[in-house]
PDB file of N, CA and C in Angstrom:
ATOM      1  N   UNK A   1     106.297 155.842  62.139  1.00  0.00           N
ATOM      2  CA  UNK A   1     107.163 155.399  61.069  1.00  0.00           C
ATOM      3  C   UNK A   1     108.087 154.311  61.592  1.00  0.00           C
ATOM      4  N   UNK A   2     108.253 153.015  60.920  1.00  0.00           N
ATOM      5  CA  UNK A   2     109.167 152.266  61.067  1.00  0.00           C
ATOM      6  C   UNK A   2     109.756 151.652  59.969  1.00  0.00           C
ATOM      7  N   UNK A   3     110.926 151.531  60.508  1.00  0.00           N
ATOM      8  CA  UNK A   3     112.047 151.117  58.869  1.00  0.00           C
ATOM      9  C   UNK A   3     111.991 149.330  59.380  1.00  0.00           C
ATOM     10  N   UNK A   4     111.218 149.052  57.976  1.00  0.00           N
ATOM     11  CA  UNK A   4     111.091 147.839  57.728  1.00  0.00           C
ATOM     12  C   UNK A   4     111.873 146.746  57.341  1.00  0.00           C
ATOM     13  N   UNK A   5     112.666 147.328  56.878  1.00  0.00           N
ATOM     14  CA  UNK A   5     113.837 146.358  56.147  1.00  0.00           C
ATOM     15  C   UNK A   5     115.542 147.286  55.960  1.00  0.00           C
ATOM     16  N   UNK A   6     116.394 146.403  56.120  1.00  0.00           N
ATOM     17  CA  UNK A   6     117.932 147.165  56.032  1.00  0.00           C
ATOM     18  C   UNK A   6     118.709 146.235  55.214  1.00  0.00           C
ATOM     19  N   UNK A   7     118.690 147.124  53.929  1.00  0.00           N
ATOM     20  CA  UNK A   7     120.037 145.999  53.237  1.00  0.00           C
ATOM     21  C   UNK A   7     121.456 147.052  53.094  1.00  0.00           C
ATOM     22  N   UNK A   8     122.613 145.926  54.030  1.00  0.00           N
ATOM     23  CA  UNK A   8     123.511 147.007  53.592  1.00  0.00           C
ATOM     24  C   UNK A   8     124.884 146.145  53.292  1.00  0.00           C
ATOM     25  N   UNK A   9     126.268 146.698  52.833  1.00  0.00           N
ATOM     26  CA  UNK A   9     126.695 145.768  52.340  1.00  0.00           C
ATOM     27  C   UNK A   9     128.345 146.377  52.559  1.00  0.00           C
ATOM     28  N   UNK A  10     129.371 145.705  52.656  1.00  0.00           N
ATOM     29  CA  UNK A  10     130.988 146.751  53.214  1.00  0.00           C
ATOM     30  C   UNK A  10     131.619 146.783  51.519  1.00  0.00           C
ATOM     31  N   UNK A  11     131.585 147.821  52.448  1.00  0.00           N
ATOM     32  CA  UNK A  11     133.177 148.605  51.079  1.00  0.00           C
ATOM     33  C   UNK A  11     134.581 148.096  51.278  1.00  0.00           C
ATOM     34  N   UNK A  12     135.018 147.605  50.365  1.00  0.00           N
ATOM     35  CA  UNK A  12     136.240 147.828  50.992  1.00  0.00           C
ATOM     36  C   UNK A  12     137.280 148.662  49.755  1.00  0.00           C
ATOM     37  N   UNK A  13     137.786 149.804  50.832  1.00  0.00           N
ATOM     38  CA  UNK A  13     138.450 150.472  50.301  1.00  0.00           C
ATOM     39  C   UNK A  13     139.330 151.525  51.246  1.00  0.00           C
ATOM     40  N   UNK A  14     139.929 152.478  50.567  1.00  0.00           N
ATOM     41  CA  UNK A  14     141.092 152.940  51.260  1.00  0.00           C
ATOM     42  C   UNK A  14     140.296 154.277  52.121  1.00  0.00           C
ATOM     43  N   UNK A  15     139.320 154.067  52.149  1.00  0.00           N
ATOM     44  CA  UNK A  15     138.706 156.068  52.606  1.00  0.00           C
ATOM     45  C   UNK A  15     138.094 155.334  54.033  1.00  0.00           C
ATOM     46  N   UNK A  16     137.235 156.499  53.961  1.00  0.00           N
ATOM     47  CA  UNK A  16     136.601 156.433  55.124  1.00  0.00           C
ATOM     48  C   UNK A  16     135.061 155.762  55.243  1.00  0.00           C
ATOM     49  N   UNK A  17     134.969 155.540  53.802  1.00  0.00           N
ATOM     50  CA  UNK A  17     133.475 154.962  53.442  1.00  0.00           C
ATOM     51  C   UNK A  17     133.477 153.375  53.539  1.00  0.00           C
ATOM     52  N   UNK A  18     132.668 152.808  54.821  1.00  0.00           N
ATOM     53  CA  UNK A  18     133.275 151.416  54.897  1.00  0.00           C
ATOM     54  C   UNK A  18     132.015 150.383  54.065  1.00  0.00           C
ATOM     55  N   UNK A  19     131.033 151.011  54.072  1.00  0.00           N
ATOM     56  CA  UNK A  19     129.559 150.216  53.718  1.00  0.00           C
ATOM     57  C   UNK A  19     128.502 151.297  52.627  1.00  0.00           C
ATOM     58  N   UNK A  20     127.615 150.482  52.304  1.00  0.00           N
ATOM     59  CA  UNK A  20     126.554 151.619  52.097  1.00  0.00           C
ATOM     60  C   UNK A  20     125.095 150.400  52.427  1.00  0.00           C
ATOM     61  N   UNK A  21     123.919 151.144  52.532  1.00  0.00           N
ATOM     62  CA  UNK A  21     122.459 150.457  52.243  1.00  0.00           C
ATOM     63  C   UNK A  21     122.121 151.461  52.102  1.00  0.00           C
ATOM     64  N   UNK A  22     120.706 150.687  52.275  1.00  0.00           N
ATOM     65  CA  UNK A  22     119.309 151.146  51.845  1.00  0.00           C
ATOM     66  C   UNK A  22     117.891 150.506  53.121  1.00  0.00           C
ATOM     67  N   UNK A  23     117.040 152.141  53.176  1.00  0.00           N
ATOM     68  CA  UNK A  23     116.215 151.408  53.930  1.00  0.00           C
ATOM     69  C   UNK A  23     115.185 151.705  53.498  1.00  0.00           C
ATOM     70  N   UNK A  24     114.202 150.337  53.881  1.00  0.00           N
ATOM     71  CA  UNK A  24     112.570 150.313  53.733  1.00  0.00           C
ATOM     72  C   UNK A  24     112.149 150.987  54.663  1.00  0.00           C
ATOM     73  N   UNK A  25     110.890 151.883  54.916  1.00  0.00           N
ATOM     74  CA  UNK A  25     110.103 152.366  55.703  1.00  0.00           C
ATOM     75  C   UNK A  25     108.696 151.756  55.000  1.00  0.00           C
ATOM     76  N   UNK A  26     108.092 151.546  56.352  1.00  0.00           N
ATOM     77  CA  UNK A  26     106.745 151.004  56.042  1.00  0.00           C
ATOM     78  C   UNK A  26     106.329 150.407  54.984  1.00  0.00           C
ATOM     79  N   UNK A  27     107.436 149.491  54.492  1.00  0.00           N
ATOM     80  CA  UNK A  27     106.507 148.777  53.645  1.00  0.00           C
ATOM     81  C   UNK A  27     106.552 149.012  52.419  1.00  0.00           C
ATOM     82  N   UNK A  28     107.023 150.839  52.254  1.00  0.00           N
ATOM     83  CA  UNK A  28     106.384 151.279  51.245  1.00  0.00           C
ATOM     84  C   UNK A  28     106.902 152.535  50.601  1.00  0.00           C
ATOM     85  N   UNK A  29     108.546 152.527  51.345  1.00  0.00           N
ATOM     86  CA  UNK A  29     108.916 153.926  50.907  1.00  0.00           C
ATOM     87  C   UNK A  29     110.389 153.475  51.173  1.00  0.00           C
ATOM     88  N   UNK A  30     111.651 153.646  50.070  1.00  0.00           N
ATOM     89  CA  UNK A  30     113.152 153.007  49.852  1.00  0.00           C
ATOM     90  C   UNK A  30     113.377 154.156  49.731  1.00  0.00           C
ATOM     91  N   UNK A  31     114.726 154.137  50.660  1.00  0.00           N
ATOM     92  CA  UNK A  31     115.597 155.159  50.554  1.00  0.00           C
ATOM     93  C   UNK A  31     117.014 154.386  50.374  1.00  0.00           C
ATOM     94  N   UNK A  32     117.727 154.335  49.415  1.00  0.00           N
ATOM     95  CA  UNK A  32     119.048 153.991  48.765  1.00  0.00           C
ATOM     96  C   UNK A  32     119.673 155.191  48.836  1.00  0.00           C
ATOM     97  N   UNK A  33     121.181 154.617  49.185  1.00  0.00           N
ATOM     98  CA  UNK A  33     122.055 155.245  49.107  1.00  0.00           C
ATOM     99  C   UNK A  33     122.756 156.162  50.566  1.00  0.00           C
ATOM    100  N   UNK A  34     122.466 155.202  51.368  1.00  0.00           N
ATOM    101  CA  UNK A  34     123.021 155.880  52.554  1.00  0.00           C
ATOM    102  C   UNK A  34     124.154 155.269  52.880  1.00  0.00           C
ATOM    103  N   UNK A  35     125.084 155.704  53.150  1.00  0.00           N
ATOM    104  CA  UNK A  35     126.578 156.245  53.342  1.00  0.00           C
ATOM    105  C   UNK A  35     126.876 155.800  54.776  1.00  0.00           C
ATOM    106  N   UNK A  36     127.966 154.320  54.796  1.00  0.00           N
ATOM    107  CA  UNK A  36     128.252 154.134  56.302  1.00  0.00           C
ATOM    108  C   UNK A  36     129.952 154.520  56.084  1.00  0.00           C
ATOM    109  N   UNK A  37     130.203 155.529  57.173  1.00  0.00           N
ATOM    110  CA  UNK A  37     131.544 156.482  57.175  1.00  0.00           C
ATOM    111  C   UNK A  37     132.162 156.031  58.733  1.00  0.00           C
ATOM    112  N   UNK A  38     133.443 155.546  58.700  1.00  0.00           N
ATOM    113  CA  UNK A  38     134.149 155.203  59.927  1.00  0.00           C
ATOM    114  C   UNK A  38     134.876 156.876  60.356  1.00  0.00           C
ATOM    115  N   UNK A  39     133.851 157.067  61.444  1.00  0.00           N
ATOM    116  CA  UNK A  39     134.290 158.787  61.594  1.00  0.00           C
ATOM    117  C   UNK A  39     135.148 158.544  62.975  1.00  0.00           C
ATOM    118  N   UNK A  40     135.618 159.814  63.505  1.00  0.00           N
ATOM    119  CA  UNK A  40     136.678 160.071  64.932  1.00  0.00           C
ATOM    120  C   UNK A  40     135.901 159.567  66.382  1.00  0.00           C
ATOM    121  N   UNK A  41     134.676 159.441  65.883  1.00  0.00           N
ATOM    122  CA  UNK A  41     133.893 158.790  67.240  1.00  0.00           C
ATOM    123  C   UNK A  41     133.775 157.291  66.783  1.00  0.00           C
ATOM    124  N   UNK A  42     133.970 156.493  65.758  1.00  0.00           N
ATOM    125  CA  UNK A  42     133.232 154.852  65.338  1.00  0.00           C
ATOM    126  C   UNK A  42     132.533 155.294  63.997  1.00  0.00           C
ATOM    127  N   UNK A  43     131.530 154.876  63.880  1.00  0.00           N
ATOM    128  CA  UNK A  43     130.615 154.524  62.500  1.00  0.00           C
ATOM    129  C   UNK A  43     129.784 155.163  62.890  1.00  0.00           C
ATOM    130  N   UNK A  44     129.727 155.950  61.600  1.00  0.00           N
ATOM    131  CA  UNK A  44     127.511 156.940  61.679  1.00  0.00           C
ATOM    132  C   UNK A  44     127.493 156.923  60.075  1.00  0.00           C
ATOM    133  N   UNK A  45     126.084 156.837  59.978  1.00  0.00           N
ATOM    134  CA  UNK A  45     125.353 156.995  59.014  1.00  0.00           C
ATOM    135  C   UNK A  45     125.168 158.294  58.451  1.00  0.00           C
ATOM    136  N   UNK A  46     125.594 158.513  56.817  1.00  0.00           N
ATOM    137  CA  UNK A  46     125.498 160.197  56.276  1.00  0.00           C
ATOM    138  C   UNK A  46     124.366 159.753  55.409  1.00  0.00           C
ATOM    139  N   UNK A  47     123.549 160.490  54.877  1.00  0.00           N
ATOM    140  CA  UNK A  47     122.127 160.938  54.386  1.00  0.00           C
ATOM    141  C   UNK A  47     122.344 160.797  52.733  1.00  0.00           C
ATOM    142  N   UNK A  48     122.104 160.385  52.092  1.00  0.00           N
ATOM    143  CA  UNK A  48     122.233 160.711  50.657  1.00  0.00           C
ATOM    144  C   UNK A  48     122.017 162.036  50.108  1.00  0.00           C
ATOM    145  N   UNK A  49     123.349 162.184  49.327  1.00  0.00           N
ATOM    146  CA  UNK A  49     123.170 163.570  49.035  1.00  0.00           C
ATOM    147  C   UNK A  49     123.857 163.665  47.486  1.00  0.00           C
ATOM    148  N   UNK A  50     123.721 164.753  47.079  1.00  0.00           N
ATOM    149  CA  UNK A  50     124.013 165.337  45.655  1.00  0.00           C
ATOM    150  C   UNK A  50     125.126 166.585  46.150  1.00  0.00           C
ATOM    151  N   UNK A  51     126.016 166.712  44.903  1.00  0.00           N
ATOM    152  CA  UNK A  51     126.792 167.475  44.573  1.00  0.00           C
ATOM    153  C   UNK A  51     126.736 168.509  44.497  1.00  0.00           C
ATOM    154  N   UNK A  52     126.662 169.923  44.517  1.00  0.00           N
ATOM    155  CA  UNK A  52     125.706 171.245  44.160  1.00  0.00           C
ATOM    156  C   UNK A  52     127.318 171.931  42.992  1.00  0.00           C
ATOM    157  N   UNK A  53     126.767 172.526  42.117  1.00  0.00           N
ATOM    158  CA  UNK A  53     127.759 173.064  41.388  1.00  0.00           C
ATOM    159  C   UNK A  53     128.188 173.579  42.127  1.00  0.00           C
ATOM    160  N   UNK A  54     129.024 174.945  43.434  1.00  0.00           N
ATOM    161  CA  UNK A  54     129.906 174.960  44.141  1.00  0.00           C
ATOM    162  C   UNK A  54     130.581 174.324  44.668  1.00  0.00           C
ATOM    163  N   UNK A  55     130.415 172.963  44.685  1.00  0.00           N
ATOM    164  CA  UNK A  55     131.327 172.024  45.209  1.00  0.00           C
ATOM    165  C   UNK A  55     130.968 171.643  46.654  1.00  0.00           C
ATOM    166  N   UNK A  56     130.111 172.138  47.165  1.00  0.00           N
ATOM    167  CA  UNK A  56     129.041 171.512  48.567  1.00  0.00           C
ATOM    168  C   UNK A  56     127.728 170.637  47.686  1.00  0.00           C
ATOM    169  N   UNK A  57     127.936 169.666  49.033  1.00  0.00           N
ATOM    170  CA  UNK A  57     127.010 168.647  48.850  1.00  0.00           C
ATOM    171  C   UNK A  57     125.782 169.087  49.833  1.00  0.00           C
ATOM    172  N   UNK A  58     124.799 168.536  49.154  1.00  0.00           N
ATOM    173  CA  UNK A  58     123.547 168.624  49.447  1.00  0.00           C
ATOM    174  C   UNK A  58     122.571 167.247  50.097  1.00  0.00           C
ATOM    175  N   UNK A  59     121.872 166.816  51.336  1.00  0.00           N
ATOM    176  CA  UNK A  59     120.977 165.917  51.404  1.00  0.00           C
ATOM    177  C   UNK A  59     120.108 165.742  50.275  1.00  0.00           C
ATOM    178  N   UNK A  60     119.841 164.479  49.679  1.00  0.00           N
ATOM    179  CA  UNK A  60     118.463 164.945  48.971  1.00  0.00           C
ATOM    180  C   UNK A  60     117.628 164.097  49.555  1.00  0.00           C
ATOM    181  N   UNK A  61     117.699 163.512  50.810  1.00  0.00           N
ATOM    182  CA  UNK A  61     116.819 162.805  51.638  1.00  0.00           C
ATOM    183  C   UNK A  61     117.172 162.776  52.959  1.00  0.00           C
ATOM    184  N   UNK A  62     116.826 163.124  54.217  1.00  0.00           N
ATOM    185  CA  UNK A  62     116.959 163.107  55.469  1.00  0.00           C
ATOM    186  C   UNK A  62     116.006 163.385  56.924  1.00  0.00           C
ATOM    187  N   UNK A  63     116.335 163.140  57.787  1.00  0.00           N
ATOM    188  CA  UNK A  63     115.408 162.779  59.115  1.00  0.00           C
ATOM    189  C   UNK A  63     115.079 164.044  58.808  1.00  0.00           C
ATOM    190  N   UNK A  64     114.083 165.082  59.727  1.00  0.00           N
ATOM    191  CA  UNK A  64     113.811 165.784  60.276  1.00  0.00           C
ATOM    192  C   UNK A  64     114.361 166.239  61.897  1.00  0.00           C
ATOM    193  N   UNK A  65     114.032 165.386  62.392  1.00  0.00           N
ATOM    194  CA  UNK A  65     114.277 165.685  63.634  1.00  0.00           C
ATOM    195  C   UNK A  65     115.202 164.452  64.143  1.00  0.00           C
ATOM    196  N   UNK A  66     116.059 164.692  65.482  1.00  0.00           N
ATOM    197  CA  UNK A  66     116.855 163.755  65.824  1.00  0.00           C
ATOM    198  C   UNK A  66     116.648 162.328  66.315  1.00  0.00           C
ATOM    199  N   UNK A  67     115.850 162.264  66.653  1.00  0.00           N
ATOM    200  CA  UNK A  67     114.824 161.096  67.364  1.00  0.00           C
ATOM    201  C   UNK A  67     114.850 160.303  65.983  1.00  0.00           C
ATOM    202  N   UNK A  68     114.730 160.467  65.097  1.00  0.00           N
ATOM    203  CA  UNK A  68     114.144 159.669  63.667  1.00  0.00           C
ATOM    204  C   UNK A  68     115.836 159.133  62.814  1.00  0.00           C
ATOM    205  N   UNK A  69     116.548 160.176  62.942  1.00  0.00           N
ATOM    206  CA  UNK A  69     117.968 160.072  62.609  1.00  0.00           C
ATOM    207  C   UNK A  69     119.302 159.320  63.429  1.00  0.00           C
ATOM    208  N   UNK A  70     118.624 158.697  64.986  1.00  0.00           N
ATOM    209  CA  UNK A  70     119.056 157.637  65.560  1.00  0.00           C
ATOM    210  C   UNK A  70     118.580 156.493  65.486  1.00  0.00           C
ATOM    211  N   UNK A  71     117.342 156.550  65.324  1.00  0.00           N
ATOM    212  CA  UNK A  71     116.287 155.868  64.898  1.00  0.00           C
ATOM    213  C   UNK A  71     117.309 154.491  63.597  1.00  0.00           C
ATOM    214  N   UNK A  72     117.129 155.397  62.355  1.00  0.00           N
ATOM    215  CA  UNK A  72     117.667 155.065  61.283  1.00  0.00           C
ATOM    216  C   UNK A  72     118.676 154.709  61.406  1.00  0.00           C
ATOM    217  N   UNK A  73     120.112 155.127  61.684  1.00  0.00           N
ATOM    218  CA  UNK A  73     121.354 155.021  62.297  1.00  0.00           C
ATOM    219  C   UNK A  73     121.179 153.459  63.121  1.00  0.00           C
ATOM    220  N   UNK A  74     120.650 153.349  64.346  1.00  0.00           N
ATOM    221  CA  UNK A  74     121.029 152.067  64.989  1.00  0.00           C
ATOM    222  C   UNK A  74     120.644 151.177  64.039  1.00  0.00           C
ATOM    223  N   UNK A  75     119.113 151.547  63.361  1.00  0.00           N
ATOM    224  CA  UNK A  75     119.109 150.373  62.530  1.00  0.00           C
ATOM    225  C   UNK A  75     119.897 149.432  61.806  1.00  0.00           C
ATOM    226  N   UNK A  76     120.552 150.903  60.552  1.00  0.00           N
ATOM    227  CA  UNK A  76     121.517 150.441  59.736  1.00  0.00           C
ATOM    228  C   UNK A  76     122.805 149.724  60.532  1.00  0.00           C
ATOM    229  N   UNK A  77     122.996 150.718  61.577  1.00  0.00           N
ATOM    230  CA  UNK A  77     124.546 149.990  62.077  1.00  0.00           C
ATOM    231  C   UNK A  77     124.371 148.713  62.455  1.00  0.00           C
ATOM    232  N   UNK A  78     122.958 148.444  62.949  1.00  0.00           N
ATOM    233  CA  UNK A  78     123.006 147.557  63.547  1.00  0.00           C
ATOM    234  C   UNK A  78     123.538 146.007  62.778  1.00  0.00           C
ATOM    235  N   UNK A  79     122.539 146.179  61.643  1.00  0.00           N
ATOM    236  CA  UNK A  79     122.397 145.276  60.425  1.00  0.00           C
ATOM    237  C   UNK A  79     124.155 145.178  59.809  1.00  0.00           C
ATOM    238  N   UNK A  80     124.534 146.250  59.650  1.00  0.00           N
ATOM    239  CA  UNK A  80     125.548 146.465  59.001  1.00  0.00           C
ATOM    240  C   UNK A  80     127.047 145.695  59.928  1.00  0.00           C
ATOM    241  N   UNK A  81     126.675 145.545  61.130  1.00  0.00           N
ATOM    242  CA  UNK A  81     127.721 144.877  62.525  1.00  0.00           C
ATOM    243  C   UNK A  81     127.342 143.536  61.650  1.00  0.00           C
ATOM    244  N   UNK A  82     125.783 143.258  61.870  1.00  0.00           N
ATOM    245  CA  UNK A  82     125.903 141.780  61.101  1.00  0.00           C
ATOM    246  C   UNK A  82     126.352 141.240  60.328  1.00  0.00           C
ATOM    247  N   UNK A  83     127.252 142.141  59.551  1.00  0.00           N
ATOM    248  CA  UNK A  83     127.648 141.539  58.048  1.00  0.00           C
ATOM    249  C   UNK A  83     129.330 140.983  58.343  1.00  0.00           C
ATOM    250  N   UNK A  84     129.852 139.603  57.358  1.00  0.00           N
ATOM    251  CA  UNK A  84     130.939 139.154  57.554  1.00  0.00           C
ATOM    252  C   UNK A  84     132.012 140.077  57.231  1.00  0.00           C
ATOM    253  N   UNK A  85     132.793 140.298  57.684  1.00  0.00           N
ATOM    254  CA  UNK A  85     134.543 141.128  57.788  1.00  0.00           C
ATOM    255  C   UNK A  85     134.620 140.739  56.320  1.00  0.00           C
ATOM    256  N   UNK A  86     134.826 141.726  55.223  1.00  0.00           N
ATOM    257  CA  UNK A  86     135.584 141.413  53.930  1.00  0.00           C
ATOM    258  C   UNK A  86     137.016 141.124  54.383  1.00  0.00           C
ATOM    259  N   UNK A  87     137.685 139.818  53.907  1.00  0.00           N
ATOM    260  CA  UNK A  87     138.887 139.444  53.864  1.00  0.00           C
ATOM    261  C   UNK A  87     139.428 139.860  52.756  1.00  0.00           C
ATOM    262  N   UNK A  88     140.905 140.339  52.992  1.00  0.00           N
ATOM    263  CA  UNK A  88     141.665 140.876  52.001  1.00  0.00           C
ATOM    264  C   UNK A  88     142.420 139.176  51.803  1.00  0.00           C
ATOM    265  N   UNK A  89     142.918 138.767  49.964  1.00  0.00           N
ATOM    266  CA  UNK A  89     143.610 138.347  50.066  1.00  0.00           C
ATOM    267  C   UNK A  89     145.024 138.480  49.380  1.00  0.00           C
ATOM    268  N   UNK A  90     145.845 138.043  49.804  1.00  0.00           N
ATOM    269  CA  UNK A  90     147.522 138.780  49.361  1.00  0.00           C
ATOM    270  C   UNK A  90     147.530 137.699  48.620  1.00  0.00           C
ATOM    271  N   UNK A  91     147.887 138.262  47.308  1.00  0.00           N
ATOM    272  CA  UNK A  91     148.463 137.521  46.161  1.00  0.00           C
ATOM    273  C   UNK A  91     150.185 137.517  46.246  1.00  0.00           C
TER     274      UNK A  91
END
């Protein structure tokens, strides 16, 4: 498996959510909606997930194993370093 393509794009806002994309695998399989979060270690990638009526969230798409979930991760971050600094401007 290889992720073919990374579009991702910055948030800017007051939380902890600084970006989001989306990745191609092979060509032939999009996964939207992954979550770039400035956590207590730097930036990692969270999994797209759903809400569950108790109020825990749920993956509704994710690695299997860890190897595949760094995998994905450098990708996105990587792409995502590439992108220009949103400038704030003061009115």
């Amino acid at each position: 498996m290889n992720v073919t393509e990374v579009r991702a794009k910055r948030i800017d806002g007051d939380n902890r959510l600084v970006g989001i994309a989306a990745i191609t695998i092979d060509n032939c399989f999009v996964v939207h909606e992954l979550r770039i979060i400035e956590g207590k270690n730097g930036l990692f990638v969270a999994m797209p997930s759903r809400k569950m009526p108790n109020g825990d969230y749920k993956d509704v798409a994710h690695p299997i194993n860890s190897e595949t979930r760094a995998m994905i991760e450098k990708e996105v971050l990587n792409t995502f370093n590439e992108l220009p600094e949103i400038v704030k401007v003061q009115s």
